[in-house]
Protein backbone atom coordinates (compact mmCIF):
# COMPACT_ATOMS: atom_id res chain seq x y z
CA UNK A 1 0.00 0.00 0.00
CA UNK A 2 0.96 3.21 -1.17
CA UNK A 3 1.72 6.25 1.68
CA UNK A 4 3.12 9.31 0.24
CA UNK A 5 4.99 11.97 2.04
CA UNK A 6 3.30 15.18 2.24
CA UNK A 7 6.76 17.73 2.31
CA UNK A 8 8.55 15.74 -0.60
CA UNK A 9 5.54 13.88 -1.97
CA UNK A 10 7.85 10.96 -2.62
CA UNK A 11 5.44 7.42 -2.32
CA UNK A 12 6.71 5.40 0.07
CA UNK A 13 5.69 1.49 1.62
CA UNK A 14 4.05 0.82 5.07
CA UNK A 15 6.65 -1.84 6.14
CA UNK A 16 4.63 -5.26 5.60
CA UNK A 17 1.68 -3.80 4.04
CA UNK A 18 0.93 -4.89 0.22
CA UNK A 19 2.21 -7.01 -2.32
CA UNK A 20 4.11 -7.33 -5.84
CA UNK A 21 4.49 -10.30 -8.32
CA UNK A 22 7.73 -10.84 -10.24
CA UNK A 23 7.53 -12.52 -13.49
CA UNK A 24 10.44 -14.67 -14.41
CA UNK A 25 11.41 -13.97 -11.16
CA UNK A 26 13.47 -17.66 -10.42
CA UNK A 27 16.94 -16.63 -11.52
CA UNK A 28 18.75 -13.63 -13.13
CA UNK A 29 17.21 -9.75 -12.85
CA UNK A 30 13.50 -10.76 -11.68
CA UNK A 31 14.90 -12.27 -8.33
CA UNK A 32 17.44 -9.71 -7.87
CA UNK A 33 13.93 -7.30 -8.09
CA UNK A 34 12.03 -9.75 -5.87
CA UNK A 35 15.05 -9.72 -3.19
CA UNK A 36 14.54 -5.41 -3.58
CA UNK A 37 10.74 -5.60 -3.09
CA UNK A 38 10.79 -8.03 -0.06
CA UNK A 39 13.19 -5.51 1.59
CA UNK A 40 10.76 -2.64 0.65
CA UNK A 41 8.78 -5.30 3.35
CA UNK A 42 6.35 -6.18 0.40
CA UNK A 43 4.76 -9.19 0.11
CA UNK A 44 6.50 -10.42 -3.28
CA UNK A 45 4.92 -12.91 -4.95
CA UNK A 46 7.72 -14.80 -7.04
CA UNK A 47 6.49 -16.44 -10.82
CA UNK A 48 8.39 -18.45 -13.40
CA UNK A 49 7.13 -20.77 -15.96
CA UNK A 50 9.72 -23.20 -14.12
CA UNK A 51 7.79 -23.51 -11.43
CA UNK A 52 11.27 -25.15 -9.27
CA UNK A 53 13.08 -22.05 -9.86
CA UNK A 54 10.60 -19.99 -8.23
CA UNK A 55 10.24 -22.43 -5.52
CA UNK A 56 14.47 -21.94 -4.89
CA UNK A 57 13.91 -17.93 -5.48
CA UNK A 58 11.25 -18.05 -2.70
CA UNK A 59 12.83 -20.55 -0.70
CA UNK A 60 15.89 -18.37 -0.58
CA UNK A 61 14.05 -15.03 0.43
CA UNK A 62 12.04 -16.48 2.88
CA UNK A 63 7.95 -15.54 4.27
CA UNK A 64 5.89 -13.95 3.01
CA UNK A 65 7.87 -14.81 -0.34
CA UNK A 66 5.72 -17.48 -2.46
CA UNK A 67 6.52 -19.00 -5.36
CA UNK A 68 3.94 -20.28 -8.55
CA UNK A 69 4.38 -21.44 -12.13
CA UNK A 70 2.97 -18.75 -14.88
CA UNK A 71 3.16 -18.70 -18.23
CA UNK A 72 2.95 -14.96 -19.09
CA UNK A 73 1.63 -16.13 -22.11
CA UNK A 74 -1.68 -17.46 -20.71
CA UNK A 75 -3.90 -14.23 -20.20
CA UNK A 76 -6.20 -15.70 -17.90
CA UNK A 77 -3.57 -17.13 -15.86
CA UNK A 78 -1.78 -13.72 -15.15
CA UNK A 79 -5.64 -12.26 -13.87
CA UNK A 80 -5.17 -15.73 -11.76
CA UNK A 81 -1.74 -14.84 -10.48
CA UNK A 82 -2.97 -11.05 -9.87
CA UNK A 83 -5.65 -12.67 -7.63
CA UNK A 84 -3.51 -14.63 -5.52
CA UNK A 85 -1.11 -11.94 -4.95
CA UNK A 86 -3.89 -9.47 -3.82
CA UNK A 87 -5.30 -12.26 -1.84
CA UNK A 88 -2.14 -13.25 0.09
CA UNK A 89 -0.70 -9.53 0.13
CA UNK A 90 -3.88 -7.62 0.98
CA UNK A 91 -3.71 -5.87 -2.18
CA UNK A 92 -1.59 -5.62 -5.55
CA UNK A 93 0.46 -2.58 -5.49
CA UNK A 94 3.69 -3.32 -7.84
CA UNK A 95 3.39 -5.90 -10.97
CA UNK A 96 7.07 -6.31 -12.51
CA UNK A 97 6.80 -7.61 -16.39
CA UNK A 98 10.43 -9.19 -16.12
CA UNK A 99 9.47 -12.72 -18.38
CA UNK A 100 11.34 -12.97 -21.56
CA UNK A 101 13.58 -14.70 -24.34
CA UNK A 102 16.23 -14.14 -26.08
CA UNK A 103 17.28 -15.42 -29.89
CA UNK A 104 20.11 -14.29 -32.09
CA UNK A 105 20.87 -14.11 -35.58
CA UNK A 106 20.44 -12.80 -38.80
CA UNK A 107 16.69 -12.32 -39.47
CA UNK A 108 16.03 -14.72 -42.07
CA UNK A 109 17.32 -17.76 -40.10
CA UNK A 110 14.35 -18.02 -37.71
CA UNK A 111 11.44 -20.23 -37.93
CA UNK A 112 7.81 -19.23 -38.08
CA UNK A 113 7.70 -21.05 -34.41
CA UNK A 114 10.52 -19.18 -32.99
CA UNK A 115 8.88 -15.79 -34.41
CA UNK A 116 5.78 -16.44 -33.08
CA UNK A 117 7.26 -17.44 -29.38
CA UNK A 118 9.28 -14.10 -29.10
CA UNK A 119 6.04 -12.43 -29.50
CA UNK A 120 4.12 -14.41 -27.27
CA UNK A 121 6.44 -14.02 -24.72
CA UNK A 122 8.37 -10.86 -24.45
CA UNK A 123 5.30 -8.67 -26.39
CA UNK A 124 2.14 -10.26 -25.52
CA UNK A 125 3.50 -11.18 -21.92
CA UNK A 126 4.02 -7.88 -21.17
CA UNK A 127 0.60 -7.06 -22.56
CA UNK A 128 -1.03 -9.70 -20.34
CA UNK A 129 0.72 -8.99 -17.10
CA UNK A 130 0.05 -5.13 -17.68
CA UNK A 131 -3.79 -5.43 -17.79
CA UNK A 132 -3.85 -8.32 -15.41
CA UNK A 133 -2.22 -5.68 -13.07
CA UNK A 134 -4.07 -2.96 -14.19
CA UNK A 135 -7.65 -4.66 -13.90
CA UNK A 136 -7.17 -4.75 -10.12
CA UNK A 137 -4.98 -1.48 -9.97
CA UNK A 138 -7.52 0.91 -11.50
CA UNK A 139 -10.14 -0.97 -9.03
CA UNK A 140 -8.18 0.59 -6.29
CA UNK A 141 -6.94 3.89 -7.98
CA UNK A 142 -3.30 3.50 -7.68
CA UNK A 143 -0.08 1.14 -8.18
CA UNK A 144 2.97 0.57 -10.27
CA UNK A 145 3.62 -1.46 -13.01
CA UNK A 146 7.08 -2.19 -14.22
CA UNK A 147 8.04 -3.43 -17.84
CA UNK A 148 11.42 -4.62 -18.07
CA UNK A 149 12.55 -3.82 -21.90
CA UNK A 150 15.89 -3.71 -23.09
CA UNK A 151 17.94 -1.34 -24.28
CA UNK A 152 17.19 -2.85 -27.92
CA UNK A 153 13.55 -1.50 -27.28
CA UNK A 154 15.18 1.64 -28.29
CA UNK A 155 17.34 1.14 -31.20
CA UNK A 156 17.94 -1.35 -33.64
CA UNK A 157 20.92 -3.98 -33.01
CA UNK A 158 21.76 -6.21 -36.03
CA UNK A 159 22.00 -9.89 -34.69
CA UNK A 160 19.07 -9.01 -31.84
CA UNK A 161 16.26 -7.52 -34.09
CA UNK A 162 13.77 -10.35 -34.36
CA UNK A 163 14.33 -9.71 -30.08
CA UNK A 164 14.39 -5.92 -30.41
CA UNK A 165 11.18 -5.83 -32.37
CA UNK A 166 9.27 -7.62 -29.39
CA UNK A 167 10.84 -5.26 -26.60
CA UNK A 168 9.81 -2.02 -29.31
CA UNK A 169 6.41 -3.80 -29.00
CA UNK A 170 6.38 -3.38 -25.45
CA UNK A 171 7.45 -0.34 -25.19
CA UNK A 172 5.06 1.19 -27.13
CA UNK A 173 2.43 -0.70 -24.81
CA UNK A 174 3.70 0.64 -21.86
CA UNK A 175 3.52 4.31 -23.33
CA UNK A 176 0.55 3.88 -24.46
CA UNK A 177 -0.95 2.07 -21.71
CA UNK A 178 0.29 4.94 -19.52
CA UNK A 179 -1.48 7.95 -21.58
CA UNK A 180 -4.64 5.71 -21.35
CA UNK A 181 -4.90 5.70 -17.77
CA UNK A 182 -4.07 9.55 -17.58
CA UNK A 183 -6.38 10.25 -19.97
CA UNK A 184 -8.89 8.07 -17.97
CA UNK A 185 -8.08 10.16 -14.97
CA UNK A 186 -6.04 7.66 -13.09
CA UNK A 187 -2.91 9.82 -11.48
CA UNK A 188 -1.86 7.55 -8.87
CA UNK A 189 -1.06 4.43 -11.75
CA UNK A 190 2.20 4.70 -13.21
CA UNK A 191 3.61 2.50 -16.35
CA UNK A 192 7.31 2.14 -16.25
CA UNK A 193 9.24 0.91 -19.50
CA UNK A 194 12.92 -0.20 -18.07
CA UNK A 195 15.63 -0.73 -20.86
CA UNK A 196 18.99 -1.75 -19.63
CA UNK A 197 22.11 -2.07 -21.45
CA UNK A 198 23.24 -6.18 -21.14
CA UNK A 199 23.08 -7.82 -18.17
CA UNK A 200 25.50 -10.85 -16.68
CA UNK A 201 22.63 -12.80 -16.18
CA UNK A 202 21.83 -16.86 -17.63
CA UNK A 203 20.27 -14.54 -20.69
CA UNK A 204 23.47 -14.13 -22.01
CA UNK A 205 26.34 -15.47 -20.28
CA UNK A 206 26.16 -18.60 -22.30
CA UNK A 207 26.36 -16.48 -25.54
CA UNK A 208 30.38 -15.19 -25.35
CA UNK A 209 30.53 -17.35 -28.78
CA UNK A 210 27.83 -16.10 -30.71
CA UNK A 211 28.29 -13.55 -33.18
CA UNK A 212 24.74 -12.14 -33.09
CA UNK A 213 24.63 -11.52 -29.43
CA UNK A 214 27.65 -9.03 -29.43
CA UNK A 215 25.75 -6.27 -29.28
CA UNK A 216 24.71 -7.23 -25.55
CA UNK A 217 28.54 -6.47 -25.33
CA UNK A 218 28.86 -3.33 -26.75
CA UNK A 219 28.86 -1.53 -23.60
CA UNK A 220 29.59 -2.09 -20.04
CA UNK A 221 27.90 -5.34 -18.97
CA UNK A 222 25.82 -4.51 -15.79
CA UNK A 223 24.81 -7.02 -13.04
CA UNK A 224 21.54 -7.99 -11.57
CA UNK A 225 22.04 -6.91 -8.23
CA UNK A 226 23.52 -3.54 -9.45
CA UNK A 227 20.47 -2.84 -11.88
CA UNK A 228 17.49 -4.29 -9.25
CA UNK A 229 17.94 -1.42 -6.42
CA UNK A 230 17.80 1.42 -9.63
CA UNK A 231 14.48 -1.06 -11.23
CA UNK A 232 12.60 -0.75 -8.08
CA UNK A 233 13.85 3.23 -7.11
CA UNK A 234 11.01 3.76 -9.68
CA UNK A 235 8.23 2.93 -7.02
CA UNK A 236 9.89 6.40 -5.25
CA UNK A 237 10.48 8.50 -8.26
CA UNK A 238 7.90 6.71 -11.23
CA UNK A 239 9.56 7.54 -14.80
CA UNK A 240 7.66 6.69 -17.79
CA UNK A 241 11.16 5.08 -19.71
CA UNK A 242 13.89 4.47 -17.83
CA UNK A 243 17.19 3.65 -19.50
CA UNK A 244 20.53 2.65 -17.53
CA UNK A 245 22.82 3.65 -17.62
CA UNK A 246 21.05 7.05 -19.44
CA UNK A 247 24.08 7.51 -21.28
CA UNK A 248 23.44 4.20 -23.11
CA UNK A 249 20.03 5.10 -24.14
CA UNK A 250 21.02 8.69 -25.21
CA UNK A 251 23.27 6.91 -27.76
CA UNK A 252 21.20 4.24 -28.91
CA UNK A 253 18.21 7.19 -29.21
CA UNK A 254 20.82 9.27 -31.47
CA UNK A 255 21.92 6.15 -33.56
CA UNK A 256 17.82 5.56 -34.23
CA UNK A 257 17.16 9.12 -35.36
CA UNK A 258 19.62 9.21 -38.22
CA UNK A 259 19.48 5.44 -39.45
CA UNK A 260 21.13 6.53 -42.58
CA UNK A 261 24.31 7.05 -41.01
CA UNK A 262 24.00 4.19 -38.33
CA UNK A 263 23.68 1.56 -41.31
CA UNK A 264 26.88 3.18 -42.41
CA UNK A 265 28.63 2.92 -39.34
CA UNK A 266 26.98 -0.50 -38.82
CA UNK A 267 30.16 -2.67 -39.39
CA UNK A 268 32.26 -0.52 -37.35
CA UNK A 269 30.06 -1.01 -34.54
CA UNK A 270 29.68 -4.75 -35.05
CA UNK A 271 33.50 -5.58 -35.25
CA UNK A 272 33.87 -3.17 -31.89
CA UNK A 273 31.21 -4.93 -29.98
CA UNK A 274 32.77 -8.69 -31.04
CA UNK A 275 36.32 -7.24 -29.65
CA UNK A 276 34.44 -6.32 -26.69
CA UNK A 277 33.28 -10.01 -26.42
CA UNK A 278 35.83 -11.63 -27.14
CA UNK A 279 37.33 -10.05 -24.49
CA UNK A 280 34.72 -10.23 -22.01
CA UNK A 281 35.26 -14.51 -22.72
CA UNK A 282 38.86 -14.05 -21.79
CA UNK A 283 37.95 -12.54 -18.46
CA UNK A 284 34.82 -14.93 -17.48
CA UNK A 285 37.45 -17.95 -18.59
CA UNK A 286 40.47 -16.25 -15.94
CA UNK A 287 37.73 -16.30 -13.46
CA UNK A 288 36.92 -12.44 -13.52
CA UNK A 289 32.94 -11.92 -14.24
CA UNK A 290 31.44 -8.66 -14.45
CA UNK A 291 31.15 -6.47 -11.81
């Protein structure tokens, strides 16, 4: 439950009071974002379509933590999961859209299936979780919901654009799905769109080989528990896009407005970000991982 400060009118949490639901919260980013919630002393309801991961996740942060399988996918099972976690919490307050895949490669070389599961997931997820959220949020007239992008919801990276595609999707969801509920006179529901540069988590750190995932290397990889405490600062200071670091997404946002020139400097860009992997494969095999 929300309780906002009346000199800084900065939203804080009664300690205890309301709940949140992670999706793909049993490894990687979404449990870093659980751990962050359940110190917020919310009531963080942990989901993963591997329902023994989110058992672990929960295990490991302990009651009120609880764990379930969803399959962001399933519309009617995220209203489900939005049920429970209002149920068990007292109320929904923060629903994180964290769920999603990643596949590489030139975009001719995927299947109809593989198409059609990026969508599913990391587009129409996000869609599902959002109104799932929102159905119970807009009942109550405020709460936060958090769409983890990417920072290839803002630009264009060769290798990652079947991927990049589905996170512009959901961007433009979140946006939009924002301006709706302003429109609709709903002030106290915020829409956050989060795209961070790579991450060190099981997303890519099996991908120091692959040619089409270099772009995840092009700048400084970031770590989960580094990029959690800035996901979840939003529930203080709600921004509708949220790029980190903001340098990153400056950059990509400059390379998208003149795509002219960025096709030109394409291969320039490409060969940098593979030197940049290549060395990031020497350091993860000499035992030094991102930091």
């Amino acid at each position: 439950m929300f309780d906002e400060c009346p000199l800084t009118r900065i939203r804080t949490y009664a300690p205890g009071v309301g709940a949140a639901l992670v999706t793909g919260a049993g490894r990687g980013l979404g449990m870093e974002i659980a751990r962050a919630l359940a110190a917020r002393g919310l009531t963080v309801h942990l989901t993963d379509v591997d329902s023994a991961a989110a058992e672990a996740a929960a295990r490991e942060l302990g009651p009120p933590a609880f764990p379930s399988a969803l399959d962001v996918r399933d519309a009617e099972a995220c209203r489900a999961a939005a049920a429970q976690t209002a149920e068990r919490g007292g109320s929904l307050d923060v629903w994180v859209n964290n769920a999603g895949i990643l596949v590489t490669g030139h975009v001719w070389e995927h299947d109809a299936e593989t198409r059609r599961a990026l969508f599913e997931v990391n587009t129409l997820g996000t869609i599902n979780g959002t109104l799932a959220a929102l159905e119970l949020m807009r009942a109550t007239g405020r709460g936060q919901v958090i769409n983890v992008v990417s920072l290839a919801g803002l630009g264009a990276p060769p290798g990652e654009a079947l991927y990049s595609a589905t996170k512009h999707g959901a961007i433009a969801f979140s946006l939009g799905a924002l301006h709706d509920l302003r429109r609709a006179g709903f002030e106290q529901i915020h829409v956050s769109a989060v795209c961070p540069d790579g991450i060190w988590t099981p997303m890519i750190s099996d991908r120091l080989d692959d040619p089409g995932a270099a772009p995840s290397f092009s700048g400084r990889l970031l770590r989960a528990e580094t990029v959690a405490p800035q996901v979840v600062a939003l529930l203080d200071h709600p921004r509708p896009v949220l790029a980190i670091p903001r340098w990153r997404g400056l950059f990509v946002r400059f390379l998208d407005a003149f795509p002219r020139l960025t096709s030109r400097l394409m291969p320039l860009f490409m060969a940098d970000a593979r030197r940049r992997q290549r060395r990031w494969k020497k350091r993860v095999e000499a035992g030094k991982e991102p930091h």
